[in-house]
Protein backbone atom coordinates (compact mmCIF):
# COMPACT_ATOMS: atom_id res chain seq x y z
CA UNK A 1 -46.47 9.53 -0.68
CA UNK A 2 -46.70 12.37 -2.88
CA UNK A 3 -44.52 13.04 -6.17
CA UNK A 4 -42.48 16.08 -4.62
CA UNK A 5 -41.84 13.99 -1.31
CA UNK A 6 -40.76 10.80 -3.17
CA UNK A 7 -38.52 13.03 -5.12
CA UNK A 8 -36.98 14.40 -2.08
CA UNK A 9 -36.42 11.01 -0.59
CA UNK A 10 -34.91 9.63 -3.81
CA UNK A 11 -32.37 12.96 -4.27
CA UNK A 12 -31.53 12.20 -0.42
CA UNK A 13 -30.97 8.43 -0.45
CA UNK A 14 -28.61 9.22 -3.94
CA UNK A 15 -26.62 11.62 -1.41
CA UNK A 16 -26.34 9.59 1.23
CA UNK A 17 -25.19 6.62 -0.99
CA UNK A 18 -22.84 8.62 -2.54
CA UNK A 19 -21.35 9.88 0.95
CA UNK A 20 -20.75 6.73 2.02
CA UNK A 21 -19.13 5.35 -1.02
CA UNK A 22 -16.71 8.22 -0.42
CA UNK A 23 -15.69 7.29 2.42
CA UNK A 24 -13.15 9.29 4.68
CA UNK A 25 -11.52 12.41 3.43
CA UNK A 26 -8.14 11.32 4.19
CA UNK A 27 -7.25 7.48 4.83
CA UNK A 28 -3.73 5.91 4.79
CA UNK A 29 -3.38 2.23 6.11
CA UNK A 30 -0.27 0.33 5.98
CA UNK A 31 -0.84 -2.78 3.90
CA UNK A 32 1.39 -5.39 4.76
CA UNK A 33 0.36 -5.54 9.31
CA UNK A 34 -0.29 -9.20 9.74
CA UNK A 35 -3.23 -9.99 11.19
CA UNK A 36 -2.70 -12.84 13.84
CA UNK A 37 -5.53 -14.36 15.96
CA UNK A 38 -5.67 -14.47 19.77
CA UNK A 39 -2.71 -16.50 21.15
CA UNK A 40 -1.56 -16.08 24.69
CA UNK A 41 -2.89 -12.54 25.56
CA UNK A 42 -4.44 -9.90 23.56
CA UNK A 43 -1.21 -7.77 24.55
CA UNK A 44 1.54 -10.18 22.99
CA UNK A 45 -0.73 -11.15 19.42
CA UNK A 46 -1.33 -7.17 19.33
CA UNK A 47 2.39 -6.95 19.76
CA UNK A 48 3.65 -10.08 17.68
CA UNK A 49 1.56 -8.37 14.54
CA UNK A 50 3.96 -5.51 14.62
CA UNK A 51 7.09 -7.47 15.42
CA UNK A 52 5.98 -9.46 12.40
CA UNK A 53 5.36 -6.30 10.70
CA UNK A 54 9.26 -5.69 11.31
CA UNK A 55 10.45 -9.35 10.66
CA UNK A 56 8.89 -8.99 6.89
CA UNK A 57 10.43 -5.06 6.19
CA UNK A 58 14.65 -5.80 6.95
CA UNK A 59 14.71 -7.39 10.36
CA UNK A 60 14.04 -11.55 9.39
CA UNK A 61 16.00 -13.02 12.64
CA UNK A 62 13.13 -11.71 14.82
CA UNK A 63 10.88 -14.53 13.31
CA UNK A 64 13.01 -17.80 13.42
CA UNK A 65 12.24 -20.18 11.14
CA UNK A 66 9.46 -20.42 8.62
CA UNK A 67 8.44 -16.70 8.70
CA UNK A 68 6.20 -14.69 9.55
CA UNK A 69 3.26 -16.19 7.00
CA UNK A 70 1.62 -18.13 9.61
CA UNK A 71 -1.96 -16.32 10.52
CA UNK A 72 -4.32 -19.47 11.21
CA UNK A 73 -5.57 -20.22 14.61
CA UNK A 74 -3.79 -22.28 16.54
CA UNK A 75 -6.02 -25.58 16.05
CA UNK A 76 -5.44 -25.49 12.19
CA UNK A 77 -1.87 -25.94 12.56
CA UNK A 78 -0.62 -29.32 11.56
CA UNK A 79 -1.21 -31.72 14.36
CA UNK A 80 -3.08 -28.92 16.66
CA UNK A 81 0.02 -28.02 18.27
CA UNK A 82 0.96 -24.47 17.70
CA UNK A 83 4.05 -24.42 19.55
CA UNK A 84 5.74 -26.17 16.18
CA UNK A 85 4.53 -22.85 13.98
CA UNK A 86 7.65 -19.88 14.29
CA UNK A 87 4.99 -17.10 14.41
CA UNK A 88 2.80 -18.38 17.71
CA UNK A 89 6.11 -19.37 19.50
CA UNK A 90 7.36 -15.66 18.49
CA UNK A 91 4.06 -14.78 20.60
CA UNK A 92 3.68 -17.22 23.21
CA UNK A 93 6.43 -19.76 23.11
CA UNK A 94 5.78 -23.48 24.91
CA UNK A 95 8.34 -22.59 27.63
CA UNK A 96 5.51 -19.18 28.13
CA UNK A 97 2.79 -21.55 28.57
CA UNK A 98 4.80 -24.11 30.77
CA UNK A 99 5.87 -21.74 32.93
CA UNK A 100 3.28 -19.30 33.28
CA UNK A 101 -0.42 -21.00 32.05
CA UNK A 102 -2.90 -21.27 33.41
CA UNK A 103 -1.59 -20.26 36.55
CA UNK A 104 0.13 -16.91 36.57
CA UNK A 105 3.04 -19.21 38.37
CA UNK A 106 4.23 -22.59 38.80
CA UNK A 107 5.87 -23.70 41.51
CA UNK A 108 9.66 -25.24 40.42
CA UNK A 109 11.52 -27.10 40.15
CA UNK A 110 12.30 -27.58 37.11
CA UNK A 111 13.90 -24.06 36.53
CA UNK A 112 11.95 -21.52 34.94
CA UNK A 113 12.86 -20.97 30.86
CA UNK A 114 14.70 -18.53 29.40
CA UNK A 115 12.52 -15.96 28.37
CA UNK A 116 11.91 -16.04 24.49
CA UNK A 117 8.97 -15.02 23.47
CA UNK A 118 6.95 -11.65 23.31
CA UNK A 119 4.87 -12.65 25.89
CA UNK A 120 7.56 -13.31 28.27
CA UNK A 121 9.38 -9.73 27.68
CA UNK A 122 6.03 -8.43 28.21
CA UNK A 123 5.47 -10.31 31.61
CA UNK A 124 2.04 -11.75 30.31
CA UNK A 125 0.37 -13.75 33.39
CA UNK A 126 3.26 -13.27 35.49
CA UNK A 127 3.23 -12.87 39.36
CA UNK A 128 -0.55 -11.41 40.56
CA UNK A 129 -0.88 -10.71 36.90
CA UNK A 130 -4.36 -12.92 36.02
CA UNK A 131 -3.89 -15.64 33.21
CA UNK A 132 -3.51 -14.01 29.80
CA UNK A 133 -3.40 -10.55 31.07
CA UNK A 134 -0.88 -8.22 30.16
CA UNK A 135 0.51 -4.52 31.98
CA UNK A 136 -0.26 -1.64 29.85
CA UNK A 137 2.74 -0.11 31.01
CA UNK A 138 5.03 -3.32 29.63
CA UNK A 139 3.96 -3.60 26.16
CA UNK A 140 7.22 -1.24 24.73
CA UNK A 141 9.36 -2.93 27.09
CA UNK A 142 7.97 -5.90 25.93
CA UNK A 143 8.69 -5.35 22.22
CA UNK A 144 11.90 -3.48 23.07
CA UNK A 145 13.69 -6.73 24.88
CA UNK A 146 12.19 -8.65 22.64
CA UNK A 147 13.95 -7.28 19.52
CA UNK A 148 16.84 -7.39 21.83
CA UNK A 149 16.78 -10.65 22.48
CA UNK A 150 16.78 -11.21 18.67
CA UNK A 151 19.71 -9.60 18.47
CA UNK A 152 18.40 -6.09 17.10
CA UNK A 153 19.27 -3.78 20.21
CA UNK A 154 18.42 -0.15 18.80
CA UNK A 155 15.66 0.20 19.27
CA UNK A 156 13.02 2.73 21.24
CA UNK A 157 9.52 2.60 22.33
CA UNK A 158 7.02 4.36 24.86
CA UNK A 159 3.28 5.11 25.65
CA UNK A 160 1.33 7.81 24.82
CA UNK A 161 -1.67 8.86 26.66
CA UNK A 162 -5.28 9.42 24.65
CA UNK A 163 -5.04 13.22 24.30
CA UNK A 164 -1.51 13.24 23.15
CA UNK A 165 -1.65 10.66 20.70
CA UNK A 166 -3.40 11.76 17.51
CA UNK A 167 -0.86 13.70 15.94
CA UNK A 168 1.93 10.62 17.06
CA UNK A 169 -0.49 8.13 15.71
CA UNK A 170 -0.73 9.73 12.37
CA UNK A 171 3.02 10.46 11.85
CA UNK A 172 3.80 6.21 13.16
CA UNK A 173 1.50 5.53 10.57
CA UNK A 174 2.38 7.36 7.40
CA UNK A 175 5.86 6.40 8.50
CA UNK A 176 4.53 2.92 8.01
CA UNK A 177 5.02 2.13 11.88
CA UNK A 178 2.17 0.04 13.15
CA UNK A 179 1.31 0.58 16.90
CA UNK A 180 -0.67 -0.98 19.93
CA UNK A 181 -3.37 0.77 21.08
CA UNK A 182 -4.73 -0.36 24.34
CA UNK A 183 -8.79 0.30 24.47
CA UNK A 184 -11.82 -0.31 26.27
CA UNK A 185 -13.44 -3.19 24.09
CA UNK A 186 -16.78 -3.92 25.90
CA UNK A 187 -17.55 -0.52 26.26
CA UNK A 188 -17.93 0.09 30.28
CA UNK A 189 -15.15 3.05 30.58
CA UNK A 190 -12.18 0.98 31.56
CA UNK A 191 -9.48 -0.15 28.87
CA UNK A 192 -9.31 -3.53 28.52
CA UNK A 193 -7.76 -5.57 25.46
CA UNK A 194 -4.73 -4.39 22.98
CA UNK A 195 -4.87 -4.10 19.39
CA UNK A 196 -2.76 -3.65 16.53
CA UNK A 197 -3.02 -0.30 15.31
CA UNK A 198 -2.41 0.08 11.45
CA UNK A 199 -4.10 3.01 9.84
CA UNK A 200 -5.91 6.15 10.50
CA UNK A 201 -9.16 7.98 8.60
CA UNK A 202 -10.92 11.55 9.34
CA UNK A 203 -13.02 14.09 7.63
CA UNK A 204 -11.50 17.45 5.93
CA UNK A 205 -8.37 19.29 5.11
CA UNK A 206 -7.16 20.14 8.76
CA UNK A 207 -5.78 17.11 10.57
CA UNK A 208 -4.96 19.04 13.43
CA UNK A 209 -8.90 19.35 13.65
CA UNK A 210 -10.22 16.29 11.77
CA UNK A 211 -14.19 15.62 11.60
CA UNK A 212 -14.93 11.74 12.89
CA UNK A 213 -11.27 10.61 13.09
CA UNK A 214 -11.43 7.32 13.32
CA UNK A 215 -8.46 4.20 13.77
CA UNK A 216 -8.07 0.87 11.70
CA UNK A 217 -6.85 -2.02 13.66
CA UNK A 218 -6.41 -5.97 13.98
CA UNK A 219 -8.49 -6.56 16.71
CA UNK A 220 -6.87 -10.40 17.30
CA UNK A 221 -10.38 -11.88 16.86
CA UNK A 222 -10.53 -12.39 13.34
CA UNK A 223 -7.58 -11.47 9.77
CA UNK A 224 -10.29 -8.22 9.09
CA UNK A 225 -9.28 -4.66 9.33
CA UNK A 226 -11.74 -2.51 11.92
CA UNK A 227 -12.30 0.70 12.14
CA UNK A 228 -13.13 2.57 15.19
CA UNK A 229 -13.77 5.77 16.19
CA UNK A 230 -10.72 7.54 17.67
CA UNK A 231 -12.20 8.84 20.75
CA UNK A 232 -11.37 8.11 24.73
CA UNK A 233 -13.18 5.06 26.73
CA UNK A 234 -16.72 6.03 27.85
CA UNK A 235 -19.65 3.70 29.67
CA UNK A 236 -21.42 5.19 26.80
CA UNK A 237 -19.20 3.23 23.78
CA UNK A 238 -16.77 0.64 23.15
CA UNK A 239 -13.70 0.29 21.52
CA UNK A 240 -12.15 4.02 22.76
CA UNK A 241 -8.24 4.15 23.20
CA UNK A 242 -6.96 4.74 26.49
CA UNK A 243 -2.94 4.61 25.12
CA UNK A 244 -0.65 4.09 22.26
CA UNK A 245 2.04 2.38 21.98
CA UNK A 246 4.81 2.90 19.54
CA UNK A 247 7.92 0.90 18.34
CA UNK A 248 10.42 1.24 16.28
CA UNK A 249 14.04 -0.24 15.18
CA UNK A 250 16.35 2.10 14.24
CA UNK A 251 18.35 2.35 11.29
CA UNK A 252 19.01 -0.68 8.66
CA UNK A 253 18.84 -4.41 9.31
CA UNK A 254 22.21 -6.03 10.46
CA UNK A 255 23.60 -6.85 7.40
CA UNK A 256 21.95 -4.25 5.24
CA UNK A 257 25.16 -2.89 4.03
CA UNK A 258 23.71 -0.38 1.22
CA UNK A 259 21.28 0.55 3.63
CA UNK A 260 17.63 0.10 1.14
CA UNK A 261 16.18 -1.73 3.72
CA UNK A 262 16.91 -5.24 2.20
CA UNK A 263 19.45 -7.77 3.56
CA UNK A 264 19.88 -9.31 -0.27
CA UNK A 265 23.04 -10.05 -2.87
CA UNK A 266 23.83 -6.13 -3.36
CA UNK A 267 24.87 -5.84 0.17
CA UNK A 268 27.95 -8.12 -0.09
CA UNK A 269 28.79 -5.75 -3.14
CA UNK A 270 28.49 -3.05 -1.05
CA UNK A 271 30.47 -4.30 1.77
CA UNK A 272 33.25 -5.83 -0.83
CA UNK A 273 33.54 -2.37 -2.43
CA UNK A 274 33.85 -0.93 1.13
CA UNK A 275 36.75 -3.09 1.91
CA UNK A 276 38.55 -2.18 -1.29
CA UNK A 277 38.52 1.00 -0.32
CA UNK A 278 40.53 0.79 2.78
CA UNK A 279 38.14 3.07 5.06
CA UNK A 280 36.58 0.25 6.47
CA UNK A 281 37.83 1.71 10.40
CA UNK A 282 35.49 4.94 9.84
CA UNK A 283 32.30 3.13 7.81
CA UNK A 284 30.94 1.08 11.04
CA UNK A 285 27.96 -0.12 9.07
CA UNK A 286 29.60 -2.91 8.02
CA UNK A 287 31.32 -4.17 11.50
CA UNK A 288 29.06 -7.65 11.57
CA UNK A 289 31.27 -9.05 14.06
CA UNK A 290 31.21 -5.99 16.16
CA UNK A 291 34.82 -5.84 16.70
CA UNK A 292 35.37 -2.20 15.37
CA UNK A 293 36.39 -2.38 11.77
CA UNK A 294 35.13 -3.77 8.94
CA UNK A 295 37.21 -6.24 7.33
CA UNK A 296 37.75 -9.44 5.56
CA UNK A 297 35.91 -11.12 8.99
CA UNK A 298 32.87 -9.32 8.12
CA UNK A 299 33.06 -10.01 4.77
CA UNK A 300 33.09 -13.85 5.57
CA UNK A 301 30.25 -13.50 7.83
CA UNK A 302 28.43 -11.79 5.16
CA UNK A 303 29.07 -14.73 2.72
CA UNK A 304 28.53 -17.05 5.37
CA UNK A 305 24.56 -15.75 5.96
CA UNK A 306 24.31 -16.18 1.91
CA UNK A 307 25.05 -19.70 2.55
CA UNK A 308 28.43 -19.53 0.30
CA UNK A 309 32.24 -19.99 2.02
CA UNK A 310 34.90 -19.04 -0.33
CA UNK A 311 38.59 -16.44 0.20
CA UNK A 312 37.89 -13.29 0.45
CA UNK A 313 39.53 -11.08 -2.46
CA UNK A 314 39.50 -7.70 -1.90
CA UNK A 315 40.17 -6.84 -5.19
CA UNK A 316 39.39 -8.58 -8.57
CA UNK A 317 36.32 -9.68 -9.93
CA UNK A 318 33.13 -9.57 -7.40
CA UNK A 319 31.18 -13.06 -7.74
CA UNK A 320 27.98 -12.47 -5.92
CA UNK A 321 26.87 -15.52 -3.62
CA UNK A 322 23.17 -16.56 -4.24
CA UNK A 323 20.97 -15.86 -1.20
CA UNK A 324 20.35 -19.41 0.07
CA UNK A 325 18.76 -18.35 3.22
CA UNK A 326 16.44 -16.26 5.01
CA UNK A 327 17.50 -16.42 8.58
CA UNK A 328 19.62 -13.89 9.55
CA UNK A 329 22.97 -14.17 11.60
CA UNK A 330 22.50 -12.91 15.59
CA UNK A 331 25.46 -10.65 15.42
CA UNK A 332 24.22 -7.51 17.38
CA UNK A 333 24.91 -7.32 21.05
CA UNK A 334 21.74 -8.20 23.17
CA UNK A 335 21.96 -4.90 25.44
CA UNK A 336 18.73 -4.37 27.00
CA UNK A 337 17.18 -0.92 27.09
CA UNK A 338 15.52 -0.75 30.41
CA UNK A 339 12.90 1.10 31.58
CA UNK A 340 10.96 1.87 34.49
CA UNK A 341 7.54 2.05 33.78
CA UNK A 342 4.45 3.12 35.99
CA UNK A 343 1.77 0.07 36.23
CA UNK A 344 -2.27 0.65 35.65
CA UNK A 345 -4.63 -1.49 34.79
CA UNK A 346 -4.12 -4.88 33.09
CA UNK A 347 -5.77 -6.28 29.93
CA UNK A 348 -6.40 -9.70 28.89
């Protein structure tokens, strides 16, 4: 090789390294996404990440228990049964399995279980519906009742279909509102598997027109962030999105009373200098028992979740309770927001 052509070849491998140090023009990923293994269906651990999501940012009651800090497989946890850790029975509880694995029914008696689980709510190997396989067309439902069952009932969700969901993707995630994308994984045109969808990358200054967009995800396989290129399912590639789902709970936590997006010690301030006030009728925030006003009942609930029972003083000095425990208090209605949803093609 000449001096000129090894020159050339040197200049271009120093570009080329440098362009892919770069990386993406413009990349925003939400940080926090848990990234939980396979358990149950793809469709439920794709959903449970962003439930979990939720359970860490105002909403603890939807994760029971120990948390939402659980992301081992299954086998690791103590005595191999998963069932005892909150987050995989938040997926796939052990009535899910009983019921419903590994036959998409069982025949009772006994009674089938109450459904409490995401994988219930999302009707995961139920019916004709193959072991472990999930509706496409069930996974905001799914999330919806789920959140409803944990007594946070507004709430919204729907689908999105490939060419409408680039500009929804990108305002979900710089909202930090991870989604489920429901893709064609081994690449033969047809979606099948969900993942949890938690960031978004492209090339240049127009989004509207972005150069090799591409989609960061949990892809329930392993705790690493992917990226894939946004594009629709093709014989020719995998990993291309077919749908998106998004989710989200609408305004604060129960109990969030100063409305930062914590449930913590401030918020029985808040609610105490509410009461003093006398407007409690109009404020509705504050109405933890749901009866209408906010009052000295609320007040006590609100002390109650803090782990502390004394009187209630409206006025005097304000003793703040120290916050003894994380799980919070089921006091929103469980309404279900229904929907009617048209079926395509499962996904394991």
């Amino acid at each position: 090789m000449g001096r000129r052509a090894a020159a050339v070849l040197l200049v271009a491998t120093v570009v080329l390294c440098a362009m892919a140090a770069a990386g993406a023009d413009v990349e925003k990923v939400i940080p926090d996404v848990p990234s939980y293994k396979w358990y149950g269906g793809c469709g439920p651990t794709a959903g449970g990440m962003v439930i979990g999501y939720y359970d860490a940012h105002g909403y603890p009651n939807l994760i029971p228990g120990a948390g939402n800090t659980w992301y081992g497989d299954p086998s690791d946890w103590p005595g191999g049964d998963p069932s005892l850790d909150p987050v995989h029975a938040m997926i796939a509880s052990a009535g899910y399995f009983a019921d419903w694995w590994p036959t998409p029914d069982r025949t009772p008696p006994p009674a089938y279980h109450t459904d409490d689980s995401v994988a219930d709510f999302m009707r995961t190997s139920r019916g004709s519906t193959p072991q472990g396989m999930t509706s496409a067309g069930l996974v905001d439902d799914g999330l919806i009742d789920y959140a409803a069952y944990r007594g946070y009932a507004d709430t919204q969700g729907n689908y999105v279909w490939f060419p409408y969901l680039w500009d929804l993707f990108r305002q979900e995630i710089d909202a930090d509102r991870p989604m489920v994308f429901y893709i064609d994984w081994t690449g033969d045109g047809g979606p099948d598997h969900f993942v949890a969808a938690v960031g978004y990358q492209y090339d240049g200054d127009d989004p509207t027109e972005p150069q090799n967009p591409q989609y960061g995800c949990y892809n329930t396989y392993d705790h690493s962030l992917h990226w894939y290129d946004f594009r629709p399912p093709s014989s020719s590639y995998g990993q291309g999105v077919m749908t998106g789902t998004w989710f989200q709970i609408l305004g604060p936590a129960m109990g969030d009373a100063d409305w930062d997006g914590d449930v913590d010690a401030d918020d029985y301030l808040a609610l105490k200098r509410h009461l003093g006030t006398g407007s409690g009728a109009t404020w509705g925030q504050g109405d933890f028992d749901e009866d209408g006003d906010v009052d000295g009942d609320d007040l006590l609930l609100l002390e109650e979740y803090f782990g502390t029972t004394y009187s209630v003083a409206l006025a005097g000095t304000e003793s703040v309770p120290e916050p003894a425990a994380l799980g919070l208090l089921a006091l929103g209605g469980l309404a279900l927001i229904r929907r009617k949803r048209r079926q395509w093609r499962l996904s394991r």
